[in-house]
N, C-alpha and C. Protein backbone atom coordinates (compact mmCIF):
# COMPACT_ATOMS: atom_id res chain seq x y z
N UNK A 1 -3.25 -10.90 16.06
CA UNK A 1 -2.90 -9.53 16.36
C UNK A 1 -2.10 -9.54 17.66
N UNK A 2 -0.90 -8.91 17.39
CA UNK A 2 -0.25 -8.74 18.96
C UNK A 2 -0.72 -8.20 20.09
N UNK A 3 -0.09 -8.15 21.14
CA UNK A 3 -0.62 -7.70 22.30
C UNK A 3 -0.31 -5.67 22.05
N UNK A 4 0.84 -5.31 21.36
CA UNK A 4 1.10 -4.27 21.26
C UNK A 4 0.01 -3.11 20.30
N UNK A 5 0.26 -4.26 19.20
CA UNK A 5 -1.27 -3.57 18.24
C UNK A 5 -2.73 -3.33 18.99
N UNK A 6 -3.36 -4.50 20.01
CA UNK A 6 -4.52 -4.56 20.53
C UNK A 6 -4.32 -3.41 21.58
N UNK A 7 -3.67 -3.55 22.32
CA UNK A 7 -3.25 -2.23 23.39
C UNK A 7 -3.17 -0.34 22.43
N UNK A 8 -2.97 -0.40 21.37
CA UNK A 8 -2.62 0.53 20.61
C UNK A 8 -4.18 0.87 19.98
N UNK A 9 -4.95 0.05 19.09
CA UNK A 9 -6.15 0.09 18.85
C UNK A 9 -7.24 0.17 19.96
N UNK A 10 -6.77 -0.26 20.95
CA UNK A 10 -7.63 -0.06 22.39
C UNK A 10 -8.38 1.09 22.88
N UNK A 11 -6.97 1.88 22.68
CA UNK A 11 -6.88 3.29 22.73
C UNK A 11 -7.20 4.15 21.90
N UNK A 12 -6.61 3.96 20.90
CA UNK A 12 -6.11 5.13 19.53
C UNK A 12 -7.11 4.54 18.28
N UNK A 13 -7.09 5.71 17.39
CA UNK A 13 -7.59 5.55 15.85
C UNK A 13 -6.38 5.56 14.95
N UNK A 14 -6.58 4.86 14.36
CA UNK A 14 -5.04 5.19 13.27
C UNK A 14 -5.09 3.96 12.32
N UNK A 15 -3.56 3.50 11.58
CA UNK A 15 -3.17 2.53 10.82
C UNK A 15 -2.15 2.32 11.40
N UNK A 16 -2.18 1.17 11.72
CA UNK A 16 -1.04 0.43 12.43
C UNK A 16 -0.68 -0.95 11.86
N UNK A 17 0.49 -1.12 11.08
CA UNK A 17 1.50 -2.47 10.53
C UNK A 17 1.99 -3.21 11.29
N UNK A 18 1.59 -4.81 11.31
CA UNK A 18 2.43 -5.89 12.14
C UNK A 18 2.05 -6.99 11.33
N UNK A 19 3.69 -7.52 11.32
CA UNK A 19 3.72 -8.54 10.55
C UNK A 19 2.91 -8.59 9.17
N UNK A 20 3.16 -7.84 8.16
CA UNK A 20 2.42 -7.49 7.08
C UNK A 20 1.31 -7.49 6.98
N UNK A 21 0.47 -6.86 8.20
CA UNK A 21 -1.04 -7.00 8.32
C UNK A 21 -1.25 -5.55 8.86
N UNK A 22 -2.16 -4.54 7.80
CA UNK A 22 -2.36 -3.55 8.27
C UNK A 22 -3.53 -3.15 8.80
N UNK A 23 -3.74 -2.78 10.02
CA UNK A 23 -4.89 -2.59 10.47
C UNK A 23 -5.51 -0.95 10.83
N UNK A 24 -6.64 -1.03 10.84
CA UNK A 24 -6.98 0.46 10.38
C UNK A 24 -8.34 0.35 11.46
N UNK A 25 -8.57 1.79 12.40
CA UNK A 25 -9.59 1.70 12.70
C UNK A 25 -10.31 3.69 13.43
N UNK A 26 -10.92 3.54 12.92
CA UNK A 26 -11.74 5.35 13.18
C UNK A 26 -12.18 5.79 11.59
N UNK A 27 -12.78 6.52 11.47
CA UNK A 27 -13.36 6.28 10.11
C UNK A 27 -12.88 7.62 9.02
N UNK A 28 -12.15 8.27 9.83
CA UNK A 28 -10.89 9.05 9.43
C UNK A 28 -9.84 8.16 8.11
N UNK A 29 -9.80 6.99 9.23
CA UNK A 29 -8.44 6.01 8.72
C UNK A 29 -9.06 5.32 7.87
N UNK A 30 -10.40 4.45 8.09
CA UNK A 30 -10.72 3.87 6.83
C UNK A 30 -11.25 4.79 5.77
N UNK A 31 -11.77 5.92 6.00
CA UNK A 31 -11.80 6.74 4.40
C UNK A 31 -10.13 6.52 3.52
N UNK A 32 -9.26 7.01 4.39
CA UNK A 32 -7.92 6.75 3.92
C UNK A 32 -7.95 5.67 2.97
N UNK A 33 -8.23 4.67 3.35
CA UNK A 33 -7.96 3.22 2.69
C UNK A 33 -8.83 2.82 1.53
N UNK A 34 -10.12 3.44 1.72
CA UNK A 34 -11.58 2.97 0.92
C UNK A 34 -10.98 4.28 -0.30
N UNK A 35 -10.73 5.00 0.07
CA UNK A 35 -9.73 6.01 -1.21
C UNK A 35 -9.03 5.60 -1.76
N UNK A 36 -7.82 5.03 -1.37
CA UNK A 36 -6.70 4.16 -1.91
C UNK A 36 -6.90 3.20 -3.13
N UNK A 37 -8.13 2.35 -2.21
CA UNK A 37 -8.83 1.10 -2.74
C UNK A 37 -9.71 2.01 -4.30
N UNK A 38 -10.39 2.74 -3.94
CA UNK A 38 -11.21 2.86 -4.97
C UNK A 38 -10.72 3.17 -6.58
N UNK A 39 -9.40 3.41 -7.07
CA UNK A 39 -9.00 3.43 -8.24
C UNK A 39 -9.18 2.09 -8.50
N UNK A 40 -9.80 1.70 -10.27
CA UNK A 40 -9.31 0.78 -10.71
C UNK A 40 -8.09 0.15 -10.83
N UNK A 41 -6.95 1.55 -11.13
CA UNK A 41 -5.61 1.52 -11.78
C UNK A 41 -4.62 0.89 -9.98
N UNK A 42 -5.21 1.59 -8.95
CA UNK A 42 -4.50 1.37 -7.87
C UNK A 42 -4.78 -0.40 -7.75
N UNK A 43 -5.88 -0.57 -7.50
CA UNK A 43 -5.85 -2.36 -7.14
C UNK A 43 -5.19 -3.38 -7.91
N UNK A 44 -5.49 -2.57 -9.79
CA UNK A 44 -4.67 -3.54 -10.00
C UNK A 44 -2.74 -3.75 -9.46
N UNK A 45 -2.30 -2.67 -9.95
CA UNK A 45 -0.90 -2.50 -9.17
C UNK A 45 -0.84 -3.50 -7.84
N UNK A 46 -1.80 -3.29 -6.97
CA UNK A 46 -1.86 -4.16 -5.99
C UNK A 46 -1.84 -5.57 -5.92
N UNK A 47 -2.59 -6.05 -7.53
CA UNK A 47 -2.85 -7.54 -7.59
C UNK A 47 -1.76 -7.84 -8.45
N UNK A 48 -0.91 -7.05 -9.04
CA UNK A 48 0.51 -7.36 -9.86
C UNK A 48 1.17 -7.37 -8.87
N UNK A 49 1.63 -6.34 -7.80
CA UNK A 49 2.23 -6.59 -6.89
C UNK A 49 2.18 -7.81 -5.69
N UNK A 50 1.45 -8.72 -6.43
CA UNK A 50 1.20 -9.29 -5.19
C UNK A 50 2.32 -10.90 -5.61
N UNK A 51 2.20 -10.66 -7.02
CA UNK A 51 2.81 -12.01 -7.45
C UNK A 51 4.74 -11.37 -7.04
N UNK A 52 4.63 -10.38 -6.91
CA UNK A 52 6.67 -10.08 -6.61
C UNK A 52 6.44 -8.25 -7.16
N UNK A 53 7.97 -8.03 -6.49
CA UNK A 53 8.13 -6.58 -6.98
C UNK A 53 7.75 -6.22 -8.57
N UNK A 54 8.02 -5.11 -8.60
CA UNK A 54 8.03 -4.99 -9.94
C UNK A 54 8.39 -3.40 -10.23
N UNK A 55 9.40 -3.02 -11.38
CA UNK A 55 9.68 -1.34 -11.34
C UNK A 55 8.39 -0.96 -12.30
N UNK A 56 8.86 0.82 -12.45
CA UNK A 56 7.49 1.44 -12.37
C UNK A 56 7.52 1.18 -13.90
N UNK A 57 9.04 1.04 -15.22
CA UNK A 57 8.91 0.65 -16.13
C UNK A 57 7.84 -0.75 -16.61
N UNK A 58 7.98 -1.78 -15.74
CA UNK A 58 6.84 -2.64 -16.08
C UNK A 58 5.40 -2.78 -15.79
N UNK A 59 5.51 -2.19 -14.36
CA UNK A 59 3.87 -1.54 -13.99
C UNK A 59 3.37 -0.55 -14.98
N UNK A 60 3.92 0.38 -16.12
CA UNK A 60 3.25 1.25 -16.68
C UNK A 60 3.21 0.05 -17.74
N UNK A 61 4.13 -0.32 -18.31
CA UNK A 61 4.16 -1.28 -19.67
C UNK A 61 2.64 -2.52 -19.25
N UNK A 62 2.64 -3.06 -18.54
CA UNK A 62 1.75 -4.07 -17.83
C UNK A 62 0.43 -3.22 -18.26
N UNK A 63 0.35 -1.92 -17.60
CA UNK A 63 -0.95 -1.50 -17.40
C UNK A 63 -1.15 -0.96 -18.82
N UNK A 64 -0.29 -0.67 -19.25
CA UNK A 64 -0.42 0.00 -20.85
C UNK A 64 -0.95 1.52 -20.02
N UNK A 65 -0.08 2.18 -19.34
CA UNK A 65 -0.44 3.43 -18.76
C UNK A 65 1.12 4.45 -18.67
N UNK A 66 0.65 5.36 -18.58
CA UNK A 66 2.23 6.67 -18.14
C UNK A 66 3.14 6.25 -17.42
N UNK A 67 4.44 5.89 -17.32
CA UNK A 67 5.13 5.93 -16.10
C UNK A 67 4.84 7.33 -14.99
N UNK A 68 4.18 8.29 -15.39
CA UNK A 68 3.95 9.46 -14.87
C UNK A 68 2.77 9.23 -14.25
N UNK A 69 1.73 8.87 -14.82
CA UNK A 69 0.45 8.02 -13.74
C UNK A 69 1.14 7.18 -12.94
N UNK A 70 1.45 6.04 -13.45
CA UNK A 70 1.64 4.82 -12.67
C UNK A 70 2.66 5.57 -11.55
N UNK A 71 3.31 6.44 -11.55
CA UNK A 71 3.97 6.92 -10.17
C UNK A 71 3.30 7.42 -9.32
N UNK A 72 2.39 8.60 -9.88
CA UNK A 72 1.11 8.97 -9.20
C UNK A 72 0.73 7.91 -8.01
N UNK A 73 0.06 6.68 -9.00
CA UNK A 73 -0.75 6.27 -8.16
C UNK A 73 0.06 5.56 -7.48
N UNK A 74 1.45 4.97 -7.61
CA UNK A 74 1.93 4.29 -6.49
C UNK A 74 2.40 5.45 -5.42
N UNK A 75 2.50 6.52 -5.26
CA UNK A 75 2.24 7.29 -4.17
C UNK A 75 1.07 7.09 -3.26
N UNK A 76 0.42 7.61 -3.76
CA UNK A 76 -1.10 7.23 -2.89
C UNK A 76 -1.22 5.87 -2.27
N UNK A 77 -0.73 4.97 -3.21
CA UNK A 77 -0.03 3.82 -1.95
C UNK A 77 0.64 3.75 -0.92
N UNK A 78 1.94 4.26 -1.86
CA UNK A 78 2.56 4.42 -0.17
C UNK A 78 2.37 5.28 0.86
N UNK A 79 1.53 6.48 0.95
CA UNK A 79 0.95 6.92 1.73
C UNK A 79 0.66 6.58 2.70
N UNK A 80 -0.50 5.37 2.52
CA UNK A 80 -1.02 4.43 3.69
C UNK A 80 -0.78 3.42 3.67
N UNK A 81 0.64 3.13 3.49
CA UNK A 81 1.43 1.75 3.91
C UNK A 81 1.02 0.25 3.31
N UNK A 82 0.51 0.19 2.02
CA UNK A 82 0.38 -0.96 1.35
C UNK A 82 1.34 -1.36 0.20
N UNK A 83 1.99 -0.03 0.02
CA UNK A 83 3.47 -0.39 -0.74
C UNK A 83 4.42 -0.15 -0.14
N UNK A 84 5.63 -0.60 -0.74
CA UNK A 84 7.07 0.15 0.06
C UNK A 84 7.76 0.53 -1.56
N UNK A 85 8.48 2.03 -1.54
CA UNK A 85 9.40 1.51 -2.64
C UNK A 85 11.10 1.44 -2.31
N UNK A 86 12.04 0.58 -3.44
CA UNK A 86 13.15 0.51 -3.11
C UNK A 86 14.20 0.85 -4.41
N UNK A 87 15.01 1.34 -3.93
CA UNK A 87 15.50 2.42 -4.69
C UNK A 87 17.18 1.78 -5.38
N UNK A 88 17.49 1.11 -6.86
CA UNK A 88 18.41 0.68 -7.22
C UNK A 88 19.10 1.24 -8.30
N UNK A 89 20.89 1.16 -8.27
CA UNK A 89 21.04 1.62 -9.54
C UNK A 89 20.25 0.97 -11.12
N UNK A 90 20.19 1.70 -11.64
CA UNK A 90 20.01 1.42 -13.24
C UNK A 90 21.08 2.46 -14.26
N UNK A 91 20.64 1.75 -15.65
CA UNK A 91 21.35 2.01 -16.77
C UNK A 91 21.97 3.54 -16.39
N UNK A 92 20.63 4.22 -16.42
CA UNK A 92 20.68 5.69 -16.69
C UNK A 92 20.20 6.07 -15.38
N UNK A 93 20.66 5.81 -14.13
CA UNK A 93 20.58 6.82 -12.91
C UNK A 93 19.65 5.72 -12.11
N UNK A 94 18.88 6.50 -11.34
CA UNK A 94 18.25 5.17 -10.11
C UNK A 94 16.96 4.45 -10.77
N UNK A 95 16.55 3.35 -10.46
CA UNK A 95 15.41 2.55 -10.86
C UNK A 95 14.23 2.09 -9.73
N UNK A 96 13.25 2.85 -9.67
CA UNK A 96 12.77 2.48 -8.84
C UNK A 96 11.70 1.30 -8.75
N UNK A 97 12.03 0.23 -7.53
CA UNK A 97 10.99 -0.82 -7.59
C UNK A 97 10.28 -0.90 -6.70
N UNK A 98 9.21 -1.50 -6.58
CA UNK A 98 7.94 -1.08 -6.08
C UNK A 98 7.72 -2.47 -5.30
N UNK A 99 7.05 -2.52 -4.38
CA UNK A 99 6.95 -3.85 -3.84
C UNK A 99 5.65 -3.80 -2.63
N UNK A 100 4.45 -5.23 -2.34
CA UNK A 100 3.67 -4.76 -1.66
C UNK A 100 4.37 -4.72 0.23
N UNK A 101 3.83 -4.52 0.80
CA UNK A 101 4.02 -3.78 2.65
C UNK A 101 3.31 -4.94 3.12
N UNK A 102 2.25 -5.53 2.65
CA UNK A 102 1.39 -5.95 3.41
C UNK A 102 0.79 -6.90 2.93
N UNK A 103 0.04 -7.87 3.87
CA UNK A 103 -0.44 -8.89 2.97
C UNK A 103 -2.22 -8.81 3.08
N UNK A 104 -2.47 -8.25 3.98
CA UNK A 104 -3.95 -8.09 4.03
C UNK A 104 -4.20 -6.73 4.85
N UNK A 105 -5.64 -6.33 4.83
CA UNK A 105 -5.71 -5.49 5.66
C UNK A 105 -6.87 -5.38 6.31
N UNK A 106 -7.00 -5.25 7.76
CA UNK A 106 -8.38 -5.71 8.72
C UNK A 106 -9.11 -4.19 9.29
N UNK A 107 -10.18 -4.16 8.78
CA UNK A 107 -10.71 -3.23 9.22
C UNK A 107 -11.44 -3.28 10.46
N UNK A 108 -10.92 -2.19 11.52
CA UNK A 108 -11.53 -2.59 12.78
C UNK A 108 -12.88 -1.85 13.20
N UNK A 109 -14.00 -2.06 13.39
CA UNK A 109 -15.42 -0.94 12.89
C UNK A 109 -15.88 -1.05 14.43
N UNK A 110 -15.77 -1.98 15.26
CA UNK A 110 -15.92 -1.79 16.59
C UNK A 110 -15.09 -2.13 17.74
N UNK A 111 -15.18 -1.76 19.06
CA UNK A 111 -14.20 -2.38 20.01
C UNK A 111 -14.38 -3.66 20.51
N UNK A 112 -15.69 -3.80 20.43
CA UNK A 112 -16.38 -5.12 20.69
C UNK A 112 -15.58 -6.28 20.23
């Protein structure tokens, strides 16, 4: 953890990203996350995402789910910073691909 993040958590409650490691601490912020986490449909996305991007056409096909869910829930991802999405032409207008933010995430429960 950097010196900037530790100085920042020192102080503050929040979610804070470095170097694809998101850290979370006040229990505000980890409800945030333990929400996120708690869909079935969200983790997996997370554990597909983990092998490479992927658009929302194959995340719904993959999951055998809506492209209209599967957008859903990759919102609620990116919300709290465990996805990013990126935005390319396709056939018929833009294609959006989905990709993870982060590679782990540390929950901070004391200052100690």
């Amino acid at each position: 953890m950097g010196s900037e993040v530790k100085r920042f958590l020192a102080k503050e409650e929040g979610i804070v990203e470095e170097d694809r490691v998101l850290y979370v601490k006040g229990y505000r912020h980890l409800s945030k996350i333990a929400q996120a986490l708690a869909s079935d449909t969200r983790t997996m996305i997370i554990q597909i995402l983990a092998s490479g991007p992927k658009t929302l056409d194959e995340l719904s096909e993959m999951l055998g789910q809506s492209k209209a869910n599967i957008s859903s829930q990759i919102r609620k991802l990116e919300e709290i910073g465990i996805v990013v999405p990126k935005y390319q032409p396709g056939e018929r207008g833009i294609k959006k691909t989905v990709e993870l933010r982060i590679k782990s995430i540390n929950l901070i429960l004391s200052d100690e």
